[in-house]
PDB file of N, CA and C in Angstrom:
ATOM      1  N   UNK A   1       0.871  -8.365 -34.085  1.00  0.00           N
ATOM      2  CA  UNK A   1       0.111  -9.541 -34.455  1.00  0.00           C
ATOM      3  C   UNK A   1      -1.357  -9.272 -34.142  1.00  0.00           C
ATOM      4  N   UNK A   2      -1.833  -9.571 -34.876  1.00  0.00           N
ATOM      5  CA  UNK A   2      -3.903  -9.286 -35.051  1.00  0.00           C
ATOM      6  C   UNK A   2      -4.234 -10.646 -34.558  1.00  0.00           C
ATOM      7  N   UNK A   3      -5.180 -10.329 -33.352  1.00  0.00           N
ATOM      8  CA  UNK A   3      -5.475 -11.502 -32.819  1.00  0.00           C
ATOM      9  C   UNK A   3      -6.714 -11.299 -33.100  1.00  0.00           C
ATOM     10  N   UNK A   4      -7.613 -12.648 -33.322  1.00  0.00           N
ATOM     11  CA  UNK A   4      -9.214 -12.546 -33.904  1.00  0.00           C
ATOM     12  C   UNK A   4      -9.231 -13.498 -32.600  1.00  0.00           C
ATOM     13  N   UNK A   5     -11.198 -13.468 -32.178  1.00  0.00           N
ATOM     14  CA  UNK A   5     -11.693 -13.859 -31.742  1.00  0.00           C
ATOM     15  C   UNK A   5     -12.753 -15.103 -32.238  1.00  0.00           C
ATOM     16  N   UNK A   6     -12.971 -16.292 -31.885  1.00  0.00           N
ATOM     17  CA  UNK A   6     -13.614 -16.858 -32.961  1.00  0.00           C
ATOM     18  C   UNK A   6     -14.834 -17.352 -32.140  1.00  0.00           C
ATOM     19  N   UNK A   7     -15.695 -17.829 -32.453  1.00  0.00           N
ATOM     20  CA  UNK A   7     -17.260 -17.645 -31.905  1.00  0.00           C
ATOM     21  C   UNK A   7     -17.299 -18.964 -30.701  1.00  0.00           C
ATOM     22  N   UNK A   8     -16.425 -19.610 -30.552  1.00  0.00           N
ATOM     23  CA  UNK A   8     -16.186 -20.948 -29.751  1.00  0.00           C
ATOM     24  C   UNK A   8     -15.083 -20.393 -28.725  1.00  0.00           C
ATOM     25  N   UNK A   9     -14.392 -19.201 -29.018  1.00  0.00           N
ATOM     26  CA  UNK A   9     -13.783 -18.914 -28.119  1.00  0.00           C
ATOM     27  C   UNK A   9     -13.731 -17.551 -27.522  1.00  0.00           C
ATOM     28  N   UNK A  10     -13.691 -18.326 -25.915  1.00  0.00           N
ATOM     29  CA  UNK A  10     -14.506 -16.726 -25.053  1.00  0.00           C
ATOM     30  C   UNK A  10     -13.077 -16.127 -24.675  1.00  0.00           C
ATOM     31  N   UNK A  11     -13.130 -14.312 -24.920  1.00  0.00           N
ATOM     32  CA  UNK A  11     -12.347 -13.742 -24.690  1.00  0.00           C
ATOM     33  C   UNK A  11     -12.156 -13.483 -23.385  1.00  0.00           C
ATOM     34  N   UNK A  12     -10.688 -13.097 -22.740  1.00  0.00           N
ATOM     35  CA  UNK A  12     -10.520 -13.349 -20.995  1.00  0.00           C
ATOM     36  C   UNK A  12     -11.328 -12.380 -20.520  1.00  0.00           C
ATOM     37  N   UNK A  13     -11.674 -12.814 -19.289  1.00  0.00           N
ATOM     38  CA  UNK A  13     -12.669 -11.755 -18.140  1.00  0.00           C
ATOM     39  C   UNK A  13     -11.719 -10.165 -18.045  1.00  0.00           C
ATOM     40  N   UNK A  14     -12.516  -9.531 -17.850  1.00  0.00           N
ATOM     41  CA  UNK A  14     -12.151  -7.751 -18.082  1.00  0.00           C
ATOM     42  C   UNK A  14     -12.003  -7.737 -16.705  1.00  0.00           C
ATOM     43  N   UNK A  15     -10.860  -7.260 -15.889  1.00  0.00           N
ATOM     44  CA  UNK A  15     -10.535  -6.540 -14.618  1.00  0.00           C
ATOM     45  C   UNK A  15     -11.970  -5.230 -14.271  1.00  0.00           C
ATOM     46  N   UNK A  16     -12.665  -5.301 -13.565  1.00  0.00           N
ATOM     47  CA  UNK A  16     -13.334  -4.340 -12.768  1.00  0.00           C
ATOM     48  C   UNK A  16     -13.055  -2.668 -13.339  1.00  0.00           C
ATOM     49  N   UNK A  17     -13.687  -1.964 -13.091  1.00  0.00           N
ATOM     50  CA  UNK A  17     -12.649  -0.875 -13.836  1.00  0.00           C
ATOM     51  C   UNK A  17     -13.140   0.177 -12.492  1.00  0.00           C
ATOM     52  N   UNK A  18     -11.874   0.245 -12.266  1.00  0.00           N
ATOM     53  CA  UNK A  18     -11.871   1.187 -10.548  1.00  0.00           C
ATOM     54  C   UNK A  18     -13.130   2.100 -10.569  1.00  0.00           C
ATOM     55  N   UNK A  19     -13.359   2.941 -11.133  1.00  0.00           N
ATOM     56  CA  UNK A  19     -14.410   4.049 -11.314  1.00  0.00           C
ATOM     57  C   UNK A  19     -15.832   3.214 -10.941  1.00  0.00           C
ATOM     58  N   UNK A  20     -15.744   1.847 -10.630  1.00  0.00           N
ATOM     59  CA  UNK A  20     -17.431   1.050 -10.355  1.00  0.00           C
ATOM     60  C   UNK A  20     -16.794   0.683  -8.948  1.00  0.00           C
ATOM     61  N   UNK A  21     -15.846   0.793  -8.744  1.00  0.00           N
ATOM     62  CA  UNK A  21     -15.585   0.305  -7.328  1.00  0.00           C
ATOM     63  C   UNK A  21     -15.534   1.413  -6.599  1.00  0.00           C
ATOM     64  N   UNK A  22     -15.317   2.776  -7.097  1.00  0.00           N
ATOM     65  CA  UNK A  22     -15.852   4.056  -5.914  1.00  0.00           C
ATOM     66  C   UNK A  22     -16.840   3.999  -5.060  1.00  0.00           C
ATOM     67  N   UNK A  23     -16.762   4.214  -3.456  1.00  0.00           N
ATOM     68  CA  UNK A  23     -17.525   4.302  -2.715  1.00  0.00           C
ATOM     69  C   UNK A  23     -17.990   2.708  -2.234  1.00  0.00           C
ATOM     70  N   UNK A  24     -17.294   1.932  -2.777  1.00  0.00           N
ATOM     71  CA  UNK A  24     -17.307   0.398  -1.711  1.00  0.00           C
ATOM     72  C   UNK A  24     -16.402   0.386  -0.972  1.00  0.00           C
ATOM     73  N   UNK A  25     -16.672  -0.447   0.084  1.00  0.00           N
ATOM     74  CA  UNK A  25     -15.526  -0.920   1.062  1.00  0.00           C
ATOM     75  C   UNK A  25     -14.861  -1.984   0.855  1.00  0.00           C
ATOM     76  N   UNK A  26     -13.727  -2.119   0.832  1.00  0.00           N
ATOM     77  CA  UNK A  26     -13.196  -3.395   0.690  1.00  0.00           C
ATOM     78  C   UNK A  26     -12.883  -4.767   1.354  1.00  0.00           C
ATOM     79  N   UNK A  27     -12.509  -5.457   1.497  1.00  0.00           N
ATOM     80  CA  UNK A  27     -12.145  -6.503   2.365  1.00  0.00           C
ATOM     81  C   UNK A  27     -11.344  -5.735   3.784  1.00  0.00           C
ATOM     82  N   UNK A  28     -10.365  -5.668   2.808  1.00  0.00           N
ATOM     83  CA  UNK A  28      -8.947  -5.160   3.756  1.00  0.00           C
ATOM     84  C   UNK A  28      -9.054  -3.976   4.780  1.00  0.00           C
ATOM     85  N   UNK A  29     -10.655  -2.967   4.514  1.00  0.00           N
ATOM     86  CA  UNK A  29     -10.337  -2.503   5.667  1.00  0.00           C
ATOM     87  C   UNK A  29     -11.288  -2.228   6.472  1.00  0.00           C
ATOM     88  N   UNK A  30     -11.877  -3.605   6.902  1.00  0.00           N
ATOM     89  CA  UNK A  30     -12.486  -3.875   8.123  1.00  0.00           C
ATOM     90  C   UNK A  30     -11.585  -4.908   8.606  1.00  0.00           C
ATOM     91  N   UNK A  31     -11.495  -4.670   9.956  1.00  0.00           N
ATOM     92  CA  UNK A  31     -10.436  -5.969  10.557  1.00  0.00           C
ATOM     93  C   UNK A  31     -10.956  -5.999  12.019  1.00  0.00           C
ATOM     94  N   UNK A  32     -10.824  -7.293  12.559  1.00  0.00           N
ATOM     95  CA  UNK A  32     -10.855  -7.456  14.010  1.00  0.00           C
ATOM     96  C   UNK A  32      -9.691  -7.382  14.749  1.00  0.00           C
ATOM     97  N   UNK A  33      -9.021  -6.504  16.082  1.00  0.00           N
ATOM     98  CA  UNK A  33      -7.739  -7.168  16.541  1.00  0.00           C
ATOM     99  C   UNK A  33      -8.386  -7.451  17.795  1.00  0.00           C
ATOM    100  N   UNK A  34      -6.506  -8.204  18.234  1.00  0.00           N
ATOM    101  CA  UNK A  34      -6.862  -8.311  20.136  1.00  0.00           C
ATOM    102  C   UNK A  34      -6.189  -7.198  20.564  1.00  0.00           C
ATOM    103  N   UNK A  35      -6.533  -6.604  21.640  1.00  0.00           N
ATOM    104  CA  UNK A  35      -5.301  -5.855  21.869  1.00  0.00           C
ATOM    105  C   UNK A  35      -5.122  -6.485  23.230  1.00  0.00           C
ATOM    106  N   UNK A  36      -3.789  -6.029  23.463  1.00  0.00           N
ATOM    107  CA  UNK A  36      -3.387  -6.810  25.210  1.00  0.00           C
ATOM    108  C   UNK A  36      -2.766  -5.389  25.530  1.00  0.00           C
ATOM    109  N   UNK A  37      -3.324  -4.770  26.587  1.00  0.00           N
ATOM    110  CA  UNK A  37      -2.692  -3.671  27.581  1.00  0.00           C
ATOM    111  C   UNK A  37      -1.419  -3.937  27.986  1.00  0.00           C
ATOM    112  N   UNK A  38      -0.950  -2.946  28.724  1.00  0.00           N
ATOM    113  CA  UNK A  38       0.174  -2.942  29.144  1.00  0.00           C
ATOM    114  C   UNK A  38      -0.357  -3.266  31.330  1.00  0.00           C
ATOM    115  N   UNK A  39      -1.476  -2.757  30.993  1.00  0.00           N
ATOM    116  CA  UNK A  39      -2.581  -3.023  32.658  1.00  0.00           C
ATOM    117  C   UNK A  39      -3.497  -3.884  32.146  1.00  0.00           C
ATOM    118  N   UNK A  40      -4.346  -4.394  32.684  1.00  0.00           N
ATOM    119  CA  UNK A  40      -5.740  -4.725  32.266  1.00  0.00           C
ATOM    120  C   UNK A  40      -5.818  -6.400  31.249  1.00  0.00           C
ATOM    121  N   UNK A  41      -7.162  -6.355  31.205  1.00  0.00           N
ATOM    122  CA  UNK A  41      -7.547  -7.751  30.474  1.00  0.00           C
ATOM    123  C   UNK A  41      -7.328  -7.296  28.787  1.00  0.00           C
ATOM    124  N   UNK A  42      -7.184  -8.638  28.085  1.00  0.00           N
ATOM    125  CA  UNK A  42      -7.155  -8.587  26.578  1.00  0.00           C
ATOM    126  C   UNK A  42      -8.485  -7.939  26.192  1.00  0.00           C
ATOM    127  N   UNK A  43      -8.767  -7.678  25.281  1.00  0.00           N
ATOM    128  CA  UNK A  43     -10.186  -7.360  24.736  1.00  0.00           C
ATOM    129  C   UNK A  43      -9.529  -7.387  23.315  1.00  0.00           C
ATOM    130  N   UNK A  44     -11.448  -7.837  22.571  1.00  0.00           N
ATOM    131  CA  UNK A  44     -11.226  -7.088  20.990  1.00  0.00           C
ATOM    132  C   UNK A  44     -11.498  -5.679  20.596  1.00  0.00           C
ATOM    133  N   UNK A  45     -11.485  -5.548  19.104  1.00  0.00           N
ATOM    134  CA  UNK A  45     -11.587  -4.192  18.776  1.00  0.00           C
ATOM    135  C   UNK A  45     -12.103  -4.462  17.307  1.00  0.00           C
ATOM    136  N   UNK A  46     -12.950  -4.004  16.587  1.00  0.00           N
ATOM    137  CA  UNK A  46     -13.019  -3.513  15.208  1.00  0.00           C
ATOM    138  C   UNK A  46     -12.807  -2.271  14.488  1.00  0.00           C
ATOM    139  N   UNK A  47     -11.931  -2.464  13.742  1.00  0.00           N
ATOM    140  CA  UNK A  47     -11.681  -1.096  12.653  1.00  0.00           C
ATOM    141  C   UNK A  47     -12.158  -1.635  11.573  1.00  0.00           C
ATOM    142  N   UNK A  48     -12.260  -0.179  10.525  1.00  0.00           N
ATOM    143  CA  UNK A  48     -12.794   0.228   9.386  1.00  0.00           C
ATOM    144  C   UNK A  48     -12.250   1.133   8.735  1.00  0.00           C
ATOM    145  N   UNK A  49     -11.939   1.189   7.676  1.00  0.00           N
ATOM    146  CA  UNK A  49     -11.911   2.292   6.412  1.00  0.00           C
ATOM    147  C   UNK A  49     -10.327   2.716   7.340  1.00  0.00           C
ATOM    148  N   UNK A  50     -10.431   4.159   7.357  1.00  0.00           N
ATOM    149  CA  UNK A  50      -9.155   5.114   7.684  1.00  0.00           C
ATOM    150  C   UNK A  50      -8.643   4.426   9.110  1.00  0.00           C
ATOM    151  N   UNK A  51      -9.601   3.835   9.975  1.00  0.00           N
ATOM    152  CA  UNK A  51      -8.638   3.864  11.428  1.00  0.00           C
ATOM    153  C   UNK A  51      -8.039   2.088  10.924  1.00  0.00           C
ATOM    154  N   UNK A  52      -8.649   1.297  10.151  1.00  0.00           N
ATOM    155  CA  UNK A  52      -7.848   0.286  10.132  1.00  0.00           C
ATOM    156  C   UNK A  52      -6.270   0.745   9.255  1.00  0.00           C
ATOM    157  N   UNK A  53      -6.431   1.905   8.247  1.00  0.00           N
ATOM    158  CA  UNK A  53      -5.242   2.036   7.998  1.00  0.00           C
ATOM    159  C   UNK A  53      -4.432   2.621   8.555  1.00  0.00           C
ATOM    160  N   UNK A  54      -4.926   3.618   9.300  1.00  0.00           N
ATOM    161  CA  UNK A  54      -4.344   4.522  10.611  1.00  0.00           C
ATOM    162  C   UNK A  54      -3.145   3.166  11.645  1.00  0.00           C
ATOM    163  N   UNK A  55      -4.344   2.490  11.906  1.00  0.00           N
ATOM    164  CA  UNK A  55      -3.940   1.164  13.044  1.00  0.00           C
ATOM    165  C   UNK A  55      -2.287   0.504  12.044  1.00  0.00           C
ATOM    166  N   UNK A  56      -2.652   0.060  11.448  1.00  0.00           N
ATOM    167  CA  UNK A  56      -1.751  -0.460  10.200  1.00  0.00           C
ATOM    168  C   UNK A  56      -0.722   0.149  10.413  1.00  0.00           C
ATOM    169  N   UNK A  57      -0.546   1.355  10.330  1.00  0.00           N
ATOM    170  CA  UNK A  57       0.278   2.480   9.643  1.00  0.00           C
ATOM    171  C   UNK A  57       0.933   2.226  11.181  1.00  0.00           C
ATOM    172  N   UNK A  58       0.527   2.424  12.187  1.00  0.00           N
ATOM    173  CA  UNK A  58       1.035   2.465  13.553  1.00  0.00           C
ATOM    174  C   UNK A  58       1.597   0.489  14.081  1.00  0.00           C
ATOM    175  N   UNK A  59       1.420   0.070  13.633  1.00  0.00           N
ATOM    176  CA  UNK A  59       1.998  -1.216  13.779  1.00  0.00           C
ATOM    177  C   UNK A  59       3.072  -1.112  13.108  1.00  0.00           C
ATOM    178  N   UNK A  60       3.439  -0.799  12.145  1.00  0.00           N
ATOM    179  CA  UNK A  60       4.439  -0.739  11.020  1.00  0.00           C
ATOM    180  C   UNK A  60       5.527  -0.365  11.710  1.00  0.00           C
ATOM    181  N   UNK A  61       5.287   1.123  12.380  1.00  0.00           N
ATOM    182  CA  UNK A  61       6.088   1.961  12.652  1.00  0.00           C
ATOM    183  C   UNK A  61       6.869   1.264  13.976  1.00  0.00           C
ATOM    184  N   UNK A  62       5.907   0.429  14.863  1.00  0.00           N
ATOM    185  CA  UNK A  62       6.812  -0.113  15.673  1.00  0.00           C
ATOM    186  C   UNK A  62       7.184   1.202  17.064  1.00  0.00           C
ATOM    187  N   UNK A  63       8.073   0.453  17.793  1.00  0.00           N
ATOM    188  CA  UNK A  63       8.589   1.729  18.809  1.00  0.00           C
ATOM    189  C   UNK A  63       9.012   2.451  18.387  1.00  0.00           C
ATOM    190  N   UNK A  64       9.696   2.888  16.990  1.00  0.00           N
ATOM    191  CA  UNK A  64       9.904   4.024  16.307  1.00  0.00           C
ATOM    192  C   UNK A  64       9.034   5.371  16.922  1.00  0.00           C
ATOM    193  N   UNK A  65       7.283   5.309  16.623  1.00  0.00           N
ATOM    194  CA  UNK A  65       6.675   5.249  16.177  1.00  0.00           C
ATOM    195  C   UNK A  65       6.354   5.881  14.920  1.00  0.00           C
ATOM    196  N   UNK A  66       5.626   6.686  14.170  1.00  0.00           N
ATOM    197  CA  UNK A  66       4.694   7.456  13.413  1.00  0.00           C
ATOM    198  C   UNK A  66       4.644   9.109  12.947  1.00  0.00           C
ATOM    199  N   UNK A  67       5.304  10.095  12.404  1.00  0.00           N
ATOM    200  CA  UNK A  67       5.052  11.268  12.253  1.00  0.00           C
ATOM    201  C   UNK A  67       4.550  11.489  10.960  1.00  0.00           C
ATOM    202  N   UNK A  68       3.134  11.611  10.944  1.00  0.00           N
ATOM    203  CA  UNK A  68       2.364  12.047  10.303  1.00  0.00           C
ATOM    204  C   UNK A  68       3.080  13.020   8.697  1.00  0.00           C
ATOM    205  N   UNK A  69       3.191  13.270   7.826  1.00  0.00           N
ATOM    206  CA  UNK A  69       3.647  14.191   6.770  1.00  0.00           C
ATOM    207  C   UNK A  69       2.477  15.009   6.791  1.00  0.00           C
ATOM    208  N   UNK A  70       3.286  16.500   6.446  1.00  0.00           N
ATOM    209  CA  UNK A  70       2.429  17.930   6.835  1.00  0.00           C
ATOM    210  C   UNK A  70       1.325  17.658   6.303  1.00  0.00           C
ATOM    211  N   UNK A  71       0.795  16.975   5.276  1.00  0.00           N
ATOM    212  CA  UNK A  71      -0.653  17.036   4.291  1.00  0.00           C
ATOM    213  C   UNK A  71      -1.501  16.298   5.324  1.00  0.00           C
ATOM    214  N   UNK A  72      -0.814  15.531   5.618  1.00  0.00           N
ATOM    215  CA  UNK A  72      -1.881  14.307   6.315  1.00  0.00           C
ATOM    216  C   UNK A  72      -2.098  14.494   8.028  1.00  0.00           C
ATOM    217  N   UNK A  73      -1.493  15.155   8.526  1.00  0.00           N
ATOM    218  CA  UNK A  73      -1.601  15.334   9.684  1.00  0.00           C
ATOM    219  C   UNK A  73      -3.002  15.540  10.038  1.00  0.00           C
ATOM    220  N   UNK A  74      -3.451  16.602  10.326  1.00  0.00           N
ATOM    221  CA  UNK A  74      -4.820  16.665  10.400  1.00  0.00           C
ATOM    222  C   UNK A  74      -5.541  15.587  10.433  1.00  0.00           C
ATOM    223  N   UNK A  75      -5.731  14.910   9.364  1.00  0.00           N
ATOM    224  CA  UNK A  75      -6.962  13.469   9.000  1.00  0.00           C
ATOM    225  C   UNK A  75      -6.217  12.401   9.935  1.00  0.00           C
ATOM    226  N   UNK A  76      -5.265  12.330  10.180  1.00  0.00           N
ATOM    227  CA  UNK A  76      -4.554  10.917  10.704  1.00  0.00           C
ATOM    228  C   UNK A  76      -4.952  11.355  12.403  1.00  0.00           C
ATOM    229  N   UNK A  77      -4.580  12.549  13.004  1.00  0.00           N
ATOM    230  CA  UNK A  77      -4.853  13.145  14.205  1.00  0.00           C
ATOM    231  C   UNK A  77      -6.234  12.309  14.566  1.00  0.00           C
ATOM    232  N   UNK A  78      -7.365  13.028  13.308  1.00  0.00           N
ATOM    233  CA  UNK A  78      -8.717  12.231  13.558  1.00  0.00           C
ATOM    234  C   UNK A  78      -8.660  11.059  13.710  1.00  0.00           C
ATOM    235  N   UNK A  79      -8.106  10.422  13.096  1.00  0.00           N
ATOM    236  CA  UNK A  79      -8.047   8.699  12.961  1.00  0.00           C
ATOM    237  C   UNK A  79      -7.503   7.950  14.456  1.00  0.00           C
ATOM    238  N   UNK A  80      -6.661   8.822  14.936  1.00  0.00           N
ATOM    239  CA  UNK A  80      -5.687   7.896  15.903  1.00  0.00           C
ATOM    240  C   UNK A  80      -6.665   8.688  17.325  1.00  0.00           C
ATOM    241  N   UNK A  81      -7.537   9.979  17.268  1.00  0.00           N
ATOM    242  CA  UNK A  81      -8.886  10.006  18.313  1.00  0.00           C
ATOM    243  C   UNK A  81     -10.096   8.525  18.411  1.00  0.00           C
ATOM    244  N   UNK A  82     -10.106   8.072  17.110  1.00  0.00           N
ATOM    245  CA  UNK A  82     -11.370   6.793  16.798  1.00  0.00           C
ATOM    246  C   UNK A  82     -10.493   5.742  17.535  1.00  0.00           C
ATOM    247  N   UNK A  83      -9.386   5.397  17.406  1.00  0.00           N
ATOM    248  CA  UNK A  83      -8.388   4.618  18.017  1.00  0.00           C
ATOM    249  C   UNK A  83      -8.309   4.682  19.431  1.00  0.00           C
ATOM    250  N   UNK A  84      -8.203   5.967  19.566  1.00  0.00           N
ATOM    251  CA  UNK A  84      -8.105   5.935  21.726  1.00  0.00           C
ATOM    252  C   UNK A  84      -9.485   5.734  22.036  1.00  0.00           C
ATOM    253  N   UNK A  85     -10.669   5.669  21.164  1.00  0.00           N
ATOM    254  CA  UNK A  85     -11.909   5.877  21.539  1.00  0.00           C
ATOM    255  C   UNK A  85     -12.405   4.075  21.615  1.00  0.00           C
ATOM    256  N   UNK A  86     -11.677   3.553  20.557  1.00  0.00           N
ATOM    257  CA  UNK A  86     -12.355   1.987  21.077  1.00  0.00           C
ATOM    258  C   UNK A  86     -11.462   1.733  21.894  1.00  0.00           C
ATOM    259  N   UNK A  87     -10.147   2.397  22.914  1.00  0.00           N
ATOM    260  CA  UNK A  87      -9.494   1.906  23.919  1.00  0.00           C
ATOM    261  C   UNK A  87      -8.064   1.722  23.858  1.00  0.00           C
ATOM    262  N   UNK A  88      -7.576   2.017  22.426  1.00  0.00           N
ATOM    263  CA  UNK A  88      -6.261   1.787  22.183  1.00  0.00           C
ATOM    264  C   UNK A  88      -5.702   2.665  23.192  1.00  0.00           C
ATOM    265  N   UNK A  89      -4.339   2.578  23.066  1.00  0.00           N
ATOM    266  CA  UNK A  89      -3.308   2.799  24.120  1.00  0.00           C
ATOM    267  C   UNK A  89      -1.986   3.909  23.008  1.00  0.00           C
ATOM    268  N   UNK A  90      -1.947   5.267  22.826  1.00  0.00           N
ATOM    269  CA  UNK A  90      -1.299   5.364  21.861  1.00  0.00           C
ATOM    270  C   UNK A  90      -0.708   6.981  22.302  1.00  0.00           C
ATOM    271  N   UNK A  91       0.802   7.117  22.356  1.00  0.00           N
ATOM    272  CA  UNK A  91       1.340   8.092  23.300  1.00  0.00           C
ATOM    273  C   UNK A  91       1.614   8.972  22.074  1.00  0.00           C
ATOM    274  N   UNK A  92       1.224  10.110  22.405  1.00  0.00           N
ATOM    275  CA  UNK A  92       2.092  11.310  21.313  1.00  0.00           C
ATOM    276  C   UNK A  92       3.574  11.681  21.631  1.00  0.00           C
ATOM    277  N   UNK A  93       4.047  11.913  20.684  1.00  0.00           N
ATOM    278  CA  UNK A  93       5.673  12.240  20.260  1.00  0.00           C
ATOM    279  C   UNK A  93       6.167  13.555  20.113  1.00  0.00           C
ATOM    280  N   UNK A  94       6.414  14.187  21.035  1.00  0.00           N
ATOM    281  CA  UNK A  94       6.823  15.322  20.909  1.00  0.00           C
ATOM    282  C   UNK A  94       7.322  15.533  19.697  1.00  0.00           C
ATOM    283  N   UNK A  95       7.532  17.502  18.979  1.00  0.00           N
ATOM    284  CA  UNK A  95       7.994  17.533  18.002  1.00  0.00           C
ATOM    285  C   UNK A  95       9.373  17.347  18.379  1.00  0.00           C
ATOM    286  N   UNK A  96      10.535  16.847  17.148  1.00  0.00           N
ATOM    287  CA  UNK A  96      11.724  16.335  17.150  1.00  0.00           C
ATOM    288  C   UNK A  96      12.542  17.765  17.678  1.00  0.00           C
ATOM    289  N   UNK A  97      12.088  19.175  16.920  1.00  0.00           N
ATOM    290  CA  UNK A  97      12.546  20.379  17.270  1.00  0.00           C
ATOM    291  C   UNK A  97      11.356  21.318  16.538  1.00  0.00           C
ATOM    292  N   UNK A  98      11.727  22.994  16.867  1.00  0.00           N
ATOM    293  CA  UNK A  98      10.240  23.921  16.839  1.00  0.00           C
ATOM    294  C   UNK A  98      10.267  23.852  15.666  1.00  0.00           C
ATOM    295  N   UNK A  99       8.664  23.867  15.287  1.00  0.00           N
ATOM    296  CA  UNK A  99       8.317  23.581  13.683  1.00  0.00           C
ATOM    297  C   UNK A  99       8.239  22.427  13.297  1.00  0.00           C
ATOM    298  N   UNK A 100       9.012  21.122  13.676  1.00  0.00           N
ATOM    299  CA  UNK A 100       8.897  19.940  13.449  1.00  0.00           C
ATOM    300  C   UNK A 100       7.660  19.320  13.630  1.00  0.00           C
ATOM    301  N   UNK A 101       7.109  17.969  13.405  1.00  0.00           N
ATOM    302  CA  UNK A 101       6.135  17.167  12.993  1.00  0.00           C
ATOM    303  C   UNK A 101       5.857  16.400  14.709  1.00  0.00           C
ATOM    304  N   UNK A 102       4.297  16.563  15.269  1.00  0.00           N
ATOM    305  CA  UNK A 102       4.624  15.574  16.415  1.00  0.00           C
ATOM    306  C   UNK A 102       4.194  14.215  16.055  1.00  0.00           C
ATOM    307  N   UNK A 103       4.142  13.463  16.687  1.00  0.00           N
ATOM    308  CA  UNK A 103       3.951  11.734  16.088  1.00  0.00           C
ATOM    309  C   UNK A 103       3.117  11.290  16.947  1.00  0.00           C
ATOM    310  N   UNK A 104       3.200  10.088  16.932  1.00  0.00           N
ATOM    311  CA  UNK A 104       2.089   8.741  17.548  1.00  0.00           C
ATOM    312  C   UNK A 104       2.878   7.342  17.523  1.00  0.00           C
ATOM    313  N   UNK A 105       2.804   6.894  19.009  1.00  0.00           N
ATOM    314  CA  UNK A 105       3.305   5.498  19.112  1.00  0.00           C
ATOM    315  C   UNK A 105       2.214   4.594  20.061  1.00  0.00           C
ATOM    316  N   UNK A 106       2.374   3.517  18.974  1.00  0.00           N
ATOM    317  CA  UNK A 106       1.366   2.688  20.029  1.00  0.00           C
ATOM    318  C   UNK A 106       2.071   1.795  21.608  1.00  0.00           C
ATOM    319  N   UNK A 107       1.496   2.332  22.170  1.00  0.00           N
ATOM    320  CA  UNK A 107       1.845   1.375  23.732  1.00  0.00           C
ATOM    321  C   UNK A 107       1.268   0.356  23.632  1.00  0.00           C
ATOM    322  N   UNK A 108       0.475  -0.504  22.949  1.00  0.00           N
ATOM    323  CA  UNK A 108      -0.396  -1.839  23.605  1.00  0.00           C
ATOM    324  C   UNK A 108       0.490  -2.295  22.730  1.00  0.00           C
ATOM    325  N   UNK A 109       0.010  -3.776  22.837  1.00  0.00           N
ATOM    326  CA  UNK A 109       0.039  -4.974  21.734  1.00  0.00           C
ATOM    327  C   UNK A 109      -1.257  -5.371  20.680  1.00  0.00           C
ATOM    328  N   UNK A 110      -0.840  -5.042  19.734  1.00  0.00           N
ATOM    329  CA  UNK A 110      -2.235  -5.012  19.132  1.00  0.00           C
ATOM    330  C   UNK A 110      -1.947  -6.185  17.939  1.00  0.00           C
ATOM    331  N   UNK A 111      -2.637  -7.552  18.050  1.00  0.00           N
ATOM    332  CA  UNK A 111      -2.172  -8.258  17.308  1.00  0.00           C
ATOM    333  C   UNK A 111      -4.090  -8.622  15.805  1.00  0.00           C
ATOM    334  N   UNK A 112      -3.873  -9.091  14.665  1.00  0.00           N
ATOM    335  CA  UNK A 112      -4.788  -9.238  13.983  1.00  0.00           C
ATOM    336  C   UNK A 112      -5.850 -10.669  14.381  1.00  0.00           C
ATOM    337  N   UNK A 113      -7.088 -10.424  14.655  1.00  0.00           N
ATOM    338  CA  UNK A 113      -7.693 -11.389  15.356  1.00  0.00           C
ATOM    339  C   UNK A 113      -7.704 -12.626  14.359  1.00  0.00           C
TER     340      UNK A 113
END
């Protein structure tokens, strides 16, 4: 079916087209949390970009926690250093066996402010 446009009527708004949104930040990843120690007083924290998804990624996982996949290891390693650096609380996981993947679990409570 041929749909015409007629001069009284405005055609729907065009979705953004990803390629203009390269190199912005988005909403979603700047965030404030609280965290509550397992010692010590509550405090806040702000993330950004990779450590709010890093943070994310480690909430998810729960006491499980987190083993990184071989590609990503490296960059996530970095991410979860920015993490112990505003104070988080976050234990590494031995590998499961030799050659295996080591992980990351968070010890605090880290809730979204």
């Amino acid at each position: 079916m041929l749909l015409q446009w007629r001069h009284h009527i405005r055609p729907p708004a065009l979705a953004p087209c990803k390629d203009a949104q390269m190199g912005r930040h988005s909403t979603w990843d700047r965030r404030s949390w609280t965290v509550t120690p397992a010692e010590g007083a509550t405090f806040t924290v702000a993330t950004s970009e990779g450590a709010t998804w890093a943070l994310r990624a480690l909430i998810a996982a729960g006491p499980a926690g987190l083993r990184p996949t071989d590609g990503a290891s490296g960059r996530f390693c970095l991410l979860i250093g920015k993490l112990r650096d505003l104070g988080l609380s976050i234990e590494d996981l031995p590998a499961e066996d030799e050659g295996g993947r080591a992980g990351f679990r968070l010890v605090c409570q880290v809730d979204a402010a």
